[in-house]
N, C-alpha and C. Protein backbone atom coordinates (compact mmCIF):
# COMPACT_ATOMS: atom_id res chain seq x y z
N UNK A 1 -10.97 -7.56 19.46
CA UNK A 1 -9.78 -8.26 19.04
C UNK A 1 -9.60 -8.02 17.55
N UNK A 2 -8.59 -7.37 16.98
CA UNK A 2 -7.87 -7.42 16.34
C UNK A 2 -8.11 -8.44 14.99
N UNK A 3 -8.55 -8.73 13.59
CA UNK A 3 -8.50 -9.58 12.73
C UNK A 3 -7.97 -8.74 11.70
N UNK A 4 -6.75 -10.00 11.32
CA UNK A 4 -5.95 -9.34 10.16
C UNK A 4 -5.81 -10.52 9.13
N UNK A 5 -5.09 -9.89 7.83
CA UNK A 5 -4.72 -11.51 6.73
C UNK A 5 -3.34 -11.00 7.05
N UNK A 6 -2.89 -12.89 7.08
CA UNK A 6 -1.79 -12.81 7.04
C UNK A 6 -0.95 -12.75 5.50
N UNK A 7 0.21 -12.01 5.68
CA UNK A 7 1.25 -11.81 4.40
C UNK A 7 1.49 -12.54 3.70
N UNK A 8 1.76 -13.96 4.00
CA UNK A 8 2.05 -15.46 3.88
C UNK A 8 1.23 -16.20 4.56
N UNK A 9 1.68 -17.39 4.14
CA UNK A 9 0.59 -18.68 4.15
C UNK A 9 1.16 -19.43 5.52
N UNK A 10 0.23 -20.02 5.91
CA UNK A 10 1.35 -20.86 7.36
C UNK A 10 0.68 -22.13 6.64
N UNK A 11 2.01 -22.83 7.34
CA UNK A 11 2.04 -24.56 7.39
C UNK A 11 0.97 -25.18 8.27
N UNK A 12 0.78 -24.64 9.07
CA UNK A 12 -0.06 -25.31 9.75
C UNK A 12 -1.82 -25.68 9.13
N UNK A 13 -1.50 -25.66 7.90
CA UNK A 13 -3.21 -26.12 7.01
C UNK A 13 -2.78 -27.45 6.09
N UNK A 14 -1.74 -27.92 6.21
CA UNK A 14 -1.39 -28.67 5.18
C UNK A 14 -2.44 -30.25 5.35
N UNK A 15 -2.89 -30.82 6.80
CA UNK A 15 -3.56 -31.83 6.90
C UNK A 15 -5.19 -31.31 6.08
N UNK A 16 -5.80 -30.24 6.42
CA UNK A 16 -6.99 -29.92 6.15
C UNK A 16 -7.35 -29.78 4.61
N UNK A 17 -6.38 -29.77 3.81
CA UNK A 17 -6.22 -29.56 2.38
C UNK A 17 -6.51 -31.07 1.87
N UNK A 18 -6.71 -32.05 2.77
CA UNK A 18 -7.02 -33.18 2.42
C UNK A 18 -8.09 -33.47 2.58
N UNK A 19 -9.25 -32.47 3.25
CA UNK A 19 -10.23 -32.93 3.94
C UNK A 19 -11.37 -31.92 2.71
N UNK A 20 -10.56 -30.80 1.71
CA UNK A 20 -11.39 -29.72 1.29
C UNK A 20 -11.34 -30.86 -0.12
N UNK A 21 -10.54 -32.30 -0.37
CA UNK A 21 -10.59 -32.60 -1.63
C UNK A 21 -11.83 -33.69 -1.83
N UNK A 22 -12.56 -33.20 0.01
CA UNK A 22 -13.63 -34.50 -0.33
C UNK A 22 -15.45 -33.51 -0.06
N UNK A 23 -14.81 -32.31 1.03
CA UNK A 23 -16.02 -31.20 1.03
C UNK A 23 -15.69 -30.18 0.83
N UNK A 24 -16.04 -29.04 0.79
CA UNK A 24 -15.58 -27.64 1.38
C UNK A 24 -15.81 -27.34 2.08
N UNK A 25 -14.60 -26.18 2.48
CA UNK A 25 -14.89 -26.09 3.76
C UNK A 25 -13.99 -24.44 4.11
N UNK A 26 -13.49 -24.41 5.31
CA UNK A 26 -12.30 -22.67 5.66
C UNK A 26 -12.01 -23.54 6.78
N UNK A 27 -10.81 -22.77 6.78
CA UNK A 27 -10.13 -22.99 7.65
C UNK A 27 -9.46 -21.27 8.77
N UNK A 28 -9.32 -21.47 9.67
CA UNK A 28 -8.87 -20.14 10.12
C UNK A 28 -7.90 -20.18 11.69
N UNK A 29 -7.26 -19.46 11.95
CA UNK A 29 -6.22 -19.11 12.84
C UNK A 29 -6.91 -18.76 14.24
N UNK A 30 -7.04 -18.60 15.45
CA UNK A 30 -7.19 -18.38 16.19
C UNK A 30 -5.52 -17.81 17.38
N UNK A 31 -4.97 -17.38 16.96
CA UNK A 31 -3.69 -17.03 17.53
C UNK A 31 -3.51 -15.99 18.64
N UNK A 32 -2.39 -15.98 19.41
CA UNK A 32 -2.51 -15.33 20.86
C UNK A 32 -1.43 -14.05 20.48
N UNK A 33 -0.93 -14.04 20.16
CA UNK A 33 0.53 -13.61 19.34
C UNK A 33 1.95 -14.15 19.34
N UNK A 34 2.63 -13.71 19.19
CA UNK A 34 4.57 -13.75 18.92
C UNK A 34 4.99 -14.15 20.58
N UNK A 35 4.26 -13.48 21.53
CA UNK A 35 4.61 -13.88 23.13
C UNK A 35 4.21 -14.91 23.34
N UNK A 36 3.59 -15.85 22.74
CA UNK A 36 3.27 -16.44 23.75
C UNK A 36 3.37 -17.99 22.83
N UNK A 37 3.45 -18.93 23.80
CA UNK A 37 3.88 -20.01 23.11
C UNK A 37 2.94 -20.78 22.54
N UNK A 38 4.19 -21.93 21.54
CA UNK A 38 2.91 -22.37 20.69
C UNK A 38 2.24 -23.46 20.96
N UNK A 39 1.14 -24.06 20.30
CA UNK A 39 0.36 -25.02 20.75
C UNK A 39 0.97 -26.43 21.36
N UNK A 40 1.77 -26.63 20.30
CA UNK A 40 2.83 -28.04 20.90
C UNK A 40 3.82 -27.78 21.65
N UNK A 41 3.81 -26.83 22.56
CA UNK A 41 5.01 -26.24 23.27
C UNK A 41 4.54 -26.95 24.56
N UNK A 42 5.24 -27.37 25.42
CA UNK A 42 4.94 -27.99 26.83
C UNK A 42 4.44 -26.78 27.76
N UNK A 43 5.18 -25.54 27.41
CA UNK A 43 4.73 -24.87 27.91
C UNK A 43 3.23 -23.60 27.74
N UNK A 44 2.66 -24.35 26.85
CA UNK A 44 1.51 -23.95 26.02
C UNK A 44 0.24 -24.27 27.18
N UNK A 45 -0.40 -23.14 27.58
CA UNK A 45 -1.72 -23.26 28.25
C UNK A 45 -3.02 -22.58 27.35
N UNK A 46 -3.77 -23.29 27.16
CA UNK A 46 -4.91 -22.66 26.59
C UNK A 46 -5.88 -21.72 26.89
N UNK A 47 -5.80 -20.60 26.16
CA UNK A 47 -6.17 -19.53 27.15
C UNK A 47 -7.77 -19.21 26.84
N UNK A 48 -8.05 -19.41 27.88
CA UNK A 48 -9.79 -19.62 28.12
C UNK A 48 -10.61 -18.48 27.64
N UNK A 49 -9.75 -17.43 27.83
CA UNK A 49 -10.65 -16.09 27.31
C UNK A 49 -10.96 -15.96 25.63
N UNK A 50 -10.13 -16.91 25.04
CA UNK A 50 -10.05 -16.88 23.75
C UNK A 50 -11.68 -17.46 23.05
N UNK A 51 -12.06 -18.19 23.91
CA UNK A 51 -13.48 -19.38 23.52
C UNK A 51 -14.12 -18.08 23.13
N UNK A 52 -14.52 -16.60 23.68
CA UNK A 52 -15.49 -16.28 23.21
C UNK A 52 -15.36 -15.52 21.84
N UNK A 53 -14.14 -15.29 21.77
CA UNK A 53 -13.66 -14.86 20.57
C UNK A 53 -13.80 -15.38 19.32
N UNK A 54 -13.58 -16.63 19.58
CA UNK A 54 -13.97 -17.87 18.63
C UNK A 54 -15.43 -18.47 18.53
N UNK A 55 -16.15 -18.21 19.35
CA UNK A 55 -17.46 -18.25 19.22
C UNK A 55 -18.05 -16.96 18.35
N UNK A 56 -17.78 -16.21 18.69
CA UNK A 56 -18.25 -14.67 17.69
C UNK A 56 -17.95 -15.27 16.06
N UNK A 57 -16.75 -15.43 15.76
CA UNK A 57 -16.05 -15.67 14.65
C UNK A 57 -16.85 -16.84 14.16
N UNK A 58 -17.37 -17.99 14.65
CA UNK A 58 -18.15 -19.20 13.75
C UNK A 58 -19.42 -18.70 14.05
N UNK A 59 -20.18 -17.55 15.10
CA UNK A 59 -20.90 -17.43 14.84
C UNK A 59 -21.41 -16.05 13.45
N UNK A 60 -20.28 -15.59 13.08
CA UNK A 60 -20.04 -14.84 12.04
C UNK A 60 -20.62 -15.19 10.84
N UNK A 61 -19.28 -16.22 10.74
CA UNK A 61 -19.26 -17.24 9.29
C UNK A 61 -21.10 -17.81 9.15
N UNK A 62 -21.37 -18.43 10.13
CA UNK A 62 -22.90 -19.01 10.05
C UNK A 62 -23.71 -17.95 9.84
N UNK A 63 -23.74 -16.64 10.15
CA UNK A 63 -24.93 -15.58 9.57
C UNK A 63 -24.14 -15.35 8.22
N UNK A 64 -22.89 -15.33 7.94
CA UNK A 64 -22.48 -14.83 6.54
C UNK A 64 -23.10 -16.26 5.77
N UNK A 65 -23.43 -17.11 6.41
CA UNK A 65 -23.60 -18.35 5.03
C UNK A 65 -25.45 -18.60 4.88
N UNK A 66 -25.91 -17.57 5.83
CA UNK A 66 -27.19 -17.50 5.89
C UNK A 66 -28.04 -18.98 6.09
N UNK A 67 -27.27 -19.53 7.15
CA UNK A 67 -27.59 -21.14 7.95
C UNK A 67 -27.98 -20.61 9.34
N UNK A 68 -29.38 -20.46 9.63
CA UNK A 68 -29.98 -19.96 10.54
C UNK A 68 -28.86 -20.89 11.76
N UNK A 69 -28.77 -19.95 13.27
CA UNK A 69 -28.36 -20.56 14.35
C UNK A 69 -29.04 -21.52 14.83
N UNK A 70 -29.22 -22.30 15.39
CA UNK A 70 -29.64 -23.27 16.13
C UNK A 70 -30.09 -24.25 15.34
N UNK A 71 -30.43 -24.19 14.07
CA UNK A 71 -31.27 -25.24 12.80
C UNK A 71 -30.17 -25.79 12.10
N UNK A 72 -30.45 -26.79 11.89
CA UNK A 72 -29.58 -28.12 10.92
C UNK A 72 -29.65 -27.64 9.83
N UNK A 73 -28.72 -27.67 9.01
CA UNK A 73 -29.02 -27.72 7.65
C UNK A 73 -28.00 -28.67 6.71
N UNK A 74 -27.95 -29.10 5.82
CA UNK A 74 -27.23 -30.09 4.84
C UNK A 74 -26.63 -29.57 4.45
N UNK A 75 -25.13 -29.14 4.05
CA UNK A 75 -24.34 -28.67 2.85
C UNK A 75 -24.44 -29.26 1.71
C-alpha cells in the first residue's frame, strides 16, 4: 500500500491538537481513497482489510521509537 504526504493539511486533526498541548504525540491518516466514502457517511463501511495495514504502520512507528514490542514503557 501506497504511503504518501499530503500537499495540504486536512481538518480532520483539529480535536487532537488539544491533546499534543498536554503530551506528544502523531497523528496519521489511514484513508481508502477519493471512491469511496467517508467515515461519517451512512454509507461508510469499514473496511476490514485495512486493520493489517494499520497494524504494520504502529508497528513501524514503535521500532522507529525503539520501544521494544510487547514491553511497557513510560513516555
Amino acid at each position: 500500500m501506497p504511503i504518501c504526504d499530503m500537499p495540504e493539511a486536512m481538518r480532520g486533526s483539529e480535536d487532537f491538537g488539544h491533546y499534543l498541548k498536554q503530551i506528544p504525540g502523531a497523528l496519521f491518516l489511514l484513508v481508502n481513497g477519493e471512491e469511496y466514502p467517508p467515515i461519517h457517511a451512512k454509507q461508510f463501511d469499514f473496511p476490514d482489510d485495512e486493520i493489517e495495514t494499520a497494524v504494520e504502520i504502529f508497528m513501524a512507528v514503535l521500532k522507529g521509537a525503539d520501544i521494544p514490542v510487547g514491553e511497557e514503557k513510560s513516555l
